[in-house]
Protein backbone atom coordinates (compact mmCIF):
# COMPACT_ATOMS: atom_id res chain seq x y z
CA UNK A 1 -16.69 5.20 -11.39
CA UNK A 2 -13.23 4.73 -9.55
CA UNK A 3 -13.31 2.59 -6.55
CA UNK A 4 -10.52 1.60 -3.69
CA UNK A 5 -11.36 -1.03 -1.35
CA UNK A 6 -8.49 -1.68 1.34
CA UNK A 7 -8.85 -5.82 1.76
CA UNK A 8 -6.28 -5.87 4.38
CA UNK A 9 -3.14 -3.25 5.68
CA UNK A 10 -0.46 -4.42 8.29
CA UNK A 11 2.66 -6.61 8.82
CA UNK A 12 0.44 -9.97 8.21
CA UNK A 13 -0.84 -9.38 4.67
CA UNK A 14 -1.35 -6.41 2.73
CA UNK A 15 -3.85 -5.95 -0.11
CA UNK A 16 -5.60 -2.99 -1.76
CA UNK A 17 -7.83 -3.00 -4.84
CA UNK A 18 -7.97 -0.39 -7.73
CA UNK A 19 -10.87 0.06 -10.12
CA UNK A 20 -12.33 2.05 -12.91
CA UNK A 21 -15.48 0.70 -14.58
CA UNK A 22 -13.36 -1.61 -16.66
CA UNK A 23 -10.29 -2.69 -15.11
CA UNK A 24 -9.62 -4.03 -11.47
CA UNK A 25 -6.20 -4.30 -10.03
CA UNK A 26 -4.95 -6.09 -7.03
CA UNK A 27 -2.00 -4.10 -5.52
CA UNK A 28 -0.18 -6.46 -3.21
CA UNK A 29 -0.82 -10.26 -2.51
CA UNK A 30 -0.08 -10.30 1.41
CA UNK A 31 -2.82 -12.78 2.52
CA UNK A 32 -3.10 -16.51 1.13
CA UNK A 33 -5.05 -16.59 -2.15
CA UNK A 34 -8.43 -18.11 -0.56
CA UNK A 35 -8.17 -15.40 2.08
CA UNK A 36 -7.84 -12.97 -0.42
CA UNK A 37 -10.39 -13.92 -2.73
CA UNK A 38 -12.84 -14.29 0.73
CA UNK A 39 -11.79 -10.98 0.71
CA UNK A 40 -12.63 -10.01 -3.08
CA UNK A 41 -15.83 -11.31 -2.87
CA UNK A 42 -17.04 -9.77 0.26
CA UNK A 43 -16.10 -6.48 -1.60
CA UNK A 44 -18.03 -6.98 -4.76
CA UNK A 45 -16.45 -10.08 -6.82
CA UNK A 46 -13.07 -12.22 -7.02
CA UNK A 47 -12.24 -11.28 -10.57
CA UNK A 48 -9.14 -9.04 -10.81
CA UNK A 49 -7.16 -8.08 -14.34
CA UNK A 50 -3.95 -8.09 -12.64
CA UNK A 51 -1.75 -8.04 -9.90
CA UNK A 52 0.52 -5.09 -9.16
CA UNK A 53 3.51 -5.49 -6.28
CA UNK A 54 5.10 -2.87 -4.66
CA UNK A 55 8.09 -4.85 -3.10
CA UNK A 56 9.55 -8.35 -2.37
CA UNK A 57 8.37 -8.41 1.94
CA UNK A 58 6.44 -11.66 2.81
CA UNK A 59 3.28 -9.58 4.09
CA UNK A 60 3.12 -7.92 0.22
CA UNK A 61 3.51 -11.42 -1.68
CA UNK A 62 3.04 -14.48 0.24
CA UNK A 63 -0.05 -15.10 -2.47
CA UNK A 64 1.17 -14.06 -5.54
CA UNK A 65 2.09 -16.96 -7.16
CA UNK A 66 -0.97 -18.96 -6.04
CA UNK A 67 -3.16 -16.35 -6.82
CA UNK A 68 -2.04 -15.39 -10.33
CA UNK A 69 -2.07 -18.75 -11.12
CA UNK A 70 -6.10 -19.12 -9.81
CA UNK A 71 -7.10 -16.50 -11.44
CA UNK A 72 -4.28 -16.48 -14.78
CA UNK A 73 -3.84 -13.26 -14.72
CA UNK A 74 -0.36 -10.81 -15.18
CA UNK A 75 1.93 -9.98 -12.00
CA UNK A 76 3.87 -6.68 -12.56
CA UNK A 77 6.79 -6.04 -10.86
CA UNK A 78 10.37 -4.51 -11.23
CA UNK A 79 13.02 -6.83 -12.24
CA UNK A 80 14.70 -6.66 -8.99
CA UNK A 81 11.44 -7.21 -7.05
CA UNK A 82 11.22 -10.45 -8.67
CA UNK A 83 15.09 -11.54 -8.62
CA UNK A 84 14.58 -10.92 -4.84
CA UNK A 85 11.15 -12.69 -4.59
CA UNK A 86 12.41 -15.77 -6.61
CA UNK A 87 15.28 -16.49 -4.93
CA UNK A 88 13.53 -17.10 -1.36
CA UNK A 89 10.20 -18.11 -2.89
CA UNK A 90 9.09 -22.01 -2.68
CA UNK A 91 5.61 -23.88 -3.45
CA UNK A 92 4.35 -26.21 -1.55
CA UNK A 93 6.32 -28.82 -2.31
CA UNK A 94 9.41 -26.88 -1.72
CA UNK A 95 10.09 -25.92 -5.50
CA UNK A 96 11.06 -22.32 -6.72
CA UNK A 97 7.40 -21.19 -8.02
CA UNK A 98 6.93 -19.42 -11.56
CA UNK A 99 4.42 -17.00 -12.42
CA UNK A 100 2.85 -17.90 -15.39
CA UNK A 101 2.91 -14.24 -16.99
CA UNK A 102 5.47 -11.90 -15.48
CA UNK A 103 5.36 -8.32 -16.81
CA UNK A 104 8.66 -6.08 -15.86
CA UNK A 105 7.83 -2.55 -15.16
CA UNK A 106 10.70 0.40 -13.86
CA UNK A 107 9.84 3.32 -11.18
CA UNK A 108 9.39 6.53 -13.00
CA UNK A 109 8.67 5.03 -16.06
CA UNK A 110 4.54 4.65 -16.40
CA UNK A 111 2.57 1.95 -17.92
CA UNK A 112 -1.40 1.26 -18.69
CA UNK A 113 -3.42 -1.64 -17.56
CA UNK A 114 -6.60 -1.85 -19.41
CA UNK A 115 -7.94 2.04 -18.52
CA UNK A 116 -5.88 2.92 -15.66
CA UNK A 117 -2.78 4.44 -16.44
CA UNK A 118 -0.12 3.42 -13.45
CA UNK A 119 2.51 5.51 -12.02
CA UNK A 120 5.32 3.58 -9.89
CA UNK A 121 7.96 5.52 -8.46
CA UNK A 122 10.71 5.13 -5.67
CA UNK A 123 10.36 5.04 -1.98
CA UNK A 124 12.59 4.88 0.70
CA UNK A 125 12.39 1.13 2.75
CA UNK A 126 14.75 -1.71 3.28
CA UNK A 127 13.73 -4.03 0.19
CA UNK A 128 16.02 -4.30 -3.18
CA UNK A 129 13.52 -1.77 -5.55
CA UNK A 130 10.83 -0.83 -3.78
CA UNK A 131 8.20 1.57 -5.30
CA UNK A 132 4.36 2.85 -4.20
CA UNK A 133 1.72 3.66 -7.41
CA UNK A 134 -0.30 6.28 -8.44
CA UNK A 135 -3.30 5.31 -10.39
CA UNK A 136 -5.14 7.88 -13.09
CA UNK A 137 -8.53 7.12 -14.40
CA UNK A 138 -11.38 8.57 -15.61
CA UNK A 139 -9.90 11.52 -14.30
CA UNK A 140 -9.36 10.59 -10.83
CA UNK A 141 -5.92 10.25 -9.44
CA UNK A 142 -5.51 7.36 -6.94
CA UNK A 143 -2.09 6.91 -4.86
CA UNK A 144 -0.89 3.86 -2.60
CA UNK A 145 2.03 4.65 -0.39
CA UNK A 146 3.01 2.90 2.69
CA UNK A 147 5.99 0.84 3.76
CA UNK A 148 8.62 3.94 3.35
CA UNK A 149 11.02 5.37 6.81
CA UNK A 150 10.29 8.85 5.32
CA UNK A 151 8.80 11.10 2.83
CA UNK A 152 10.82 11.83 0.07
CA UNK A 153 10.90 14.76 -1.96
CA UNK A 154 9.85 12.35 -5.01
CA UNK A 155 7.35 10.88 -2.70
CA UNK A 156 5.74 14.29 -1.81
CA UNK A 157 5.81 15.24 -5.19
CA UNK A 158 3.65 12.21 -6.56
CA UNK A 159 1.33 12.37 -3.74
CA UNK A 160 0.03 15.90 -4.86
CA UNK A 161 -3.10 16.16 -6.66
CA UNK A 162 -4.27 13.14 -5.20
CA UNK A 163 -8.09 12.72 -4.91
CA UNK A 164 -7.84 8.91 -2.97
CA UNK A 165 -4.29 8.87 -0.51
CA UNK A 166 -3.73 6.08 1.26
CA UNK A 167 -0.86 6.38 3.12
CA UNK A 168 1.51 4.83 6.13
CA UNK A 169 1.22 5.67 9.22
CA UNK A 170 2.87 2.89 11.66
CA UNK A 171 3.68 3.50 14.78
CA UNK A 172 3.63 6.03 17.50
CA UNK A 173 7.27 6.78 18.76
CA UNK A 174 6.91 6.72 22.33
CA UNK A 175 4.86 3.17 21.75
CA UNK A 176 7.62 1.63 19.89
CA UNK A 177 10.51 2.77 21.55
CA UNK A 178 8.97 1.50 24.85
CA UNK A 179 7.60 -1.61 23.37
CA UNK A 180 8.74 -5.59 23.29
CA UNK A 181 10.73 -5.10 20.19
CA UNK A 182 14.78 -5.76 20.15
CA UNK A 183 16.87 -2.72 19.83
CA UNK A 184 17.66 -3.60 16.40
CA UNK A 185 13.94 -4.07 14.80
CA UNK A 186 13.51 -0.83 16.86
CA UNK A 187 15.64 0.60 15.12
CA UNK A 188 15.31 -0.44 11.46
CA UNK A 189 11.66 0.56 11.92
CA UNK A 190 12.46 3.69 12.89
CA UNK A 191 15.49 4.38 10.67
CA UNK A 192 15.04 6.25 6.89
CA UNK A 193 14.17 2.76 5.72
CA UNK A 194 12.00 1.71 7.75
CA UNK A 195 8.50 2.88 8.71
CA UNK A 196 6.55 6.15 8.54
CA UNK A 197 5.80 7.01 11.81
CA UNK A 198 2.78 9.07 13.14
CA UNK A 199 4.54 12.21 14.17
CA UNK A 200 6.15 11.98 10.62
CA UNK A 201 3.15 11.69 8.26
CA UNK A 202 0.99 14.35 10.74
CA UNK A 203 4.20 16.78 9.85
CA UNK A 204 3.52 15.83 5.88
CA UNK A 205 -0.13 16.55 6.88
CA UNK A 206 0.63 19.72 8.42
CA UNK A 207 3.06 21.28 6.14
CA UNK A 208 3.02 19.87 2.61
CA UNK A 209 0.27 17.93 1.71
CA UNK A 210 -2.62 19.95 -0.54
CA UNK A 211 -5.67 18.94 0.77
CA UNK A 212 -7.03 17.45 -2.78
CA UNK A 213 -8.33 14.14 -1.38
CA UNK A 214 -11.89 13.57 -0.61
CA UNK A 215 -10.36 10.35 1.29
CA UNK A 216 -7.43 9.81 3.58
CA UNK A 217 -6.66 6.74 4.48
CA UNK A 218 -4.14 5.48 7.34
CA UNK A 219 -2.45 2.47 6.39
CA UNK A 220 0.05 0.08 7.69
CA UNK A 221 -0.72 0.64 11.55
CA UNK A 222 1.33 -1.70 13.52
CA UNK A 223 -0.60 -3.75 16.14
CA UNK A 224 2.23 -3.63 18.19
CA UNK A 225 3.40 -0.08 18.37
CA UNK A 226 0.31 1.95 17.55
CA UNK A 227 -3.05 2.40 18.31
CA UNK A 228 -5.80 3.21 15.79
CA UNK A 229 -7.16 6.57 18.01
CA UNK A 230 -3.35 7.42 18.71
CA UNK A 231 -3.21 7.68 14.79
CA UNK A 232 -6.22 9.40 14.04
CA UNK A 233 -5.79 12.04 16.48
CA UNK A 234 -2.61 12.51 14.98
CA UNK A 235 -3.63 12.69 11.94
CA UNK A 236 -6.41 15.13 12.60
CA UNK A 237 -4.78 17.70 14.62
CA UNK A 238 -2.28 18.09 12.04
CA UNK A 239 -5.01 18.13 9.04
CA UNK A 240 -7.51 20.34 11.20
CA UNK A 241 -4.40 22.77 11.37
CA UNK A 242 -5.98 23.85 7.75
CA UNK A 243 -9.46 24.69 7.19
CA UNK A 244 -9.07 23.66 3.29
CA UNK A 245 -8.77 20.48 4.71
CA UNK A 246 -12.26 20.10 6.39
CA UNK A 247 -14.13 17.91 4.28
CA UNK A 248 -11.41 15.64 3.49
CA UNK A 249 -12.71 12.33 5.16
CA UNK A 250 -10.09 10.25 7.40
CA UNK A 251 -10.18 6.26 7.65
CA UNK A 252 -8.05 3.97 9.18
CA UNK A 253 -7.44 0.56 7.38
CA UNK A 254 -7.68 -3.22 9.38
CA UNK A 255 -5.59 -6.00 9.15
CA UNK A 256 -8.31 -8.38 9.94
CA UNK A 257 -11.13 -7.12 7.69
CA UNK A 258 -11.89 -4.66 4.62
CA UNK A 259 -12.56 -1.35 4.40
CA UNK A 260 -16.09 -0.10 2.95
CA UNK A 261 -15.29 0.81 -0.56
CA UNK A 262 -14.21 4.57 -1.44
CA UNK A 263 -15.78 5.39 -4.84
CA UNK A 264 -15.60 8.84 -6.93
């Protein structure tokens, strides 16, 4: 059995959650440690063998440290991620925090946690190293990709073959360029470090992606400048453009609650 379970996707806390029958992995730490573990348990138990973090943004680890120290478990992370992390990073008493067992990883270069072999690689976004994961278990490949202003030939390439994708789709042009942002978030959201728009991932969709996955899932919607049908009808025309692509099933993930939980 491999399971994902999206516990929360969106600029106020991010968390996702990758098992086999042996080994469950928090990716992200987003949401406060008791929100996450209210979370954890209304998906199927609060026990998690470690905690995986794709870059240093507040809504991806505002409850790391309080978490891994909870639950005394390993954070991985690239060396940059955590320089970054560490030097804005304060308790709550104002002190620098530690994690009590830090575990250095590089994108391109794999690593194994309990069963699941992990696969981090570059993406494109405004943070010091950031990366996205594929997961392989049991024969099932699993990949988490959001917060990146564009697919990357890299990107593309590690998405393939993908039987679980969970990927960004943030914002609807029109919405965002007509929206109550400032020019400049504007335009760092839209720039090649930014966010993945609609349009953008329904061209992916429509062109390059292989139709493995028996789920798709939409991730990273911003409440601001999208709109969960805008997305989906995006992201169906474009996947409906290739009968392969029929069964594949489309969800959307919540800020404010979890997904049901995909298992294969």
């Amino acid at each position: 059995m491999v399971r994902l379970t999206v516990l929360a996707s969106g600029s106020k806390g991010n968390g996702t959650v990758v098992c086999s029958s042996r080994t469950r992995l928090l990716v992200d730490c987003g949401l406060s440690c008791r929100e996450t573990l209210r979370r954890l348990r209304a998906s199927g138990g609060d026990a998690v063998d470690a905690i995986l973090i794709t870059h240093e943004h507040s809504d991806h680890v505002a409850g790391v440290e309080v978490m891994a120290r909870r639950l005394g478990v390993p954070v991985y992370m690239t060396g940059a991620t955590h320089q970054a992390w560490a030097r804005w990073a304060r308790d709550a008493s104002g002190n620098k925090p530690a994690l009590p067992r830090l575990e250095l990883f590089e994108a391109g270069r794999g690593f194994q946690v309990g069963d699941i072999a992990v696969m981090p690689f570059t993406i494109p976004h405004d943070a010091v190293d950031p990366v996205a994961f594929a997961f392989r278990v049991e024969g099932v490949k699993v990949a988490v990709c959001t917060d990146l202003g564009y697919l990357a030939t890299n990107v593309r390439d590690h998405l393939r073959g993908s039987d679980v994708l969970m990927v960004e789709s943030n914002h609807d042009l029109e919405m965002l360029r007509g929206g109550p942002y400032p020019w400049a978030v504007k335009q760092r959201v839209m720039s090649r470090v930014g966010h993945l728009s609609n349009d953008a991932l329904a061209e992916f969709f429509a062109t390059d992606y292989d139709g493995s996955a028996a789920y798709v899932v939409l991730a990273h919607l911003s409440e601001q400048n999208n709109h969960p049908e805008i997305a989906r009808r995006a992201a169906e025309r474009a996947l409906g453009q290739r009968r392969s692509l029929l069964q594949n099933r489309l969800l959307l993930a919540a800020q404010s609650e979890p997904l049901p939980p995909m298992t294969l």
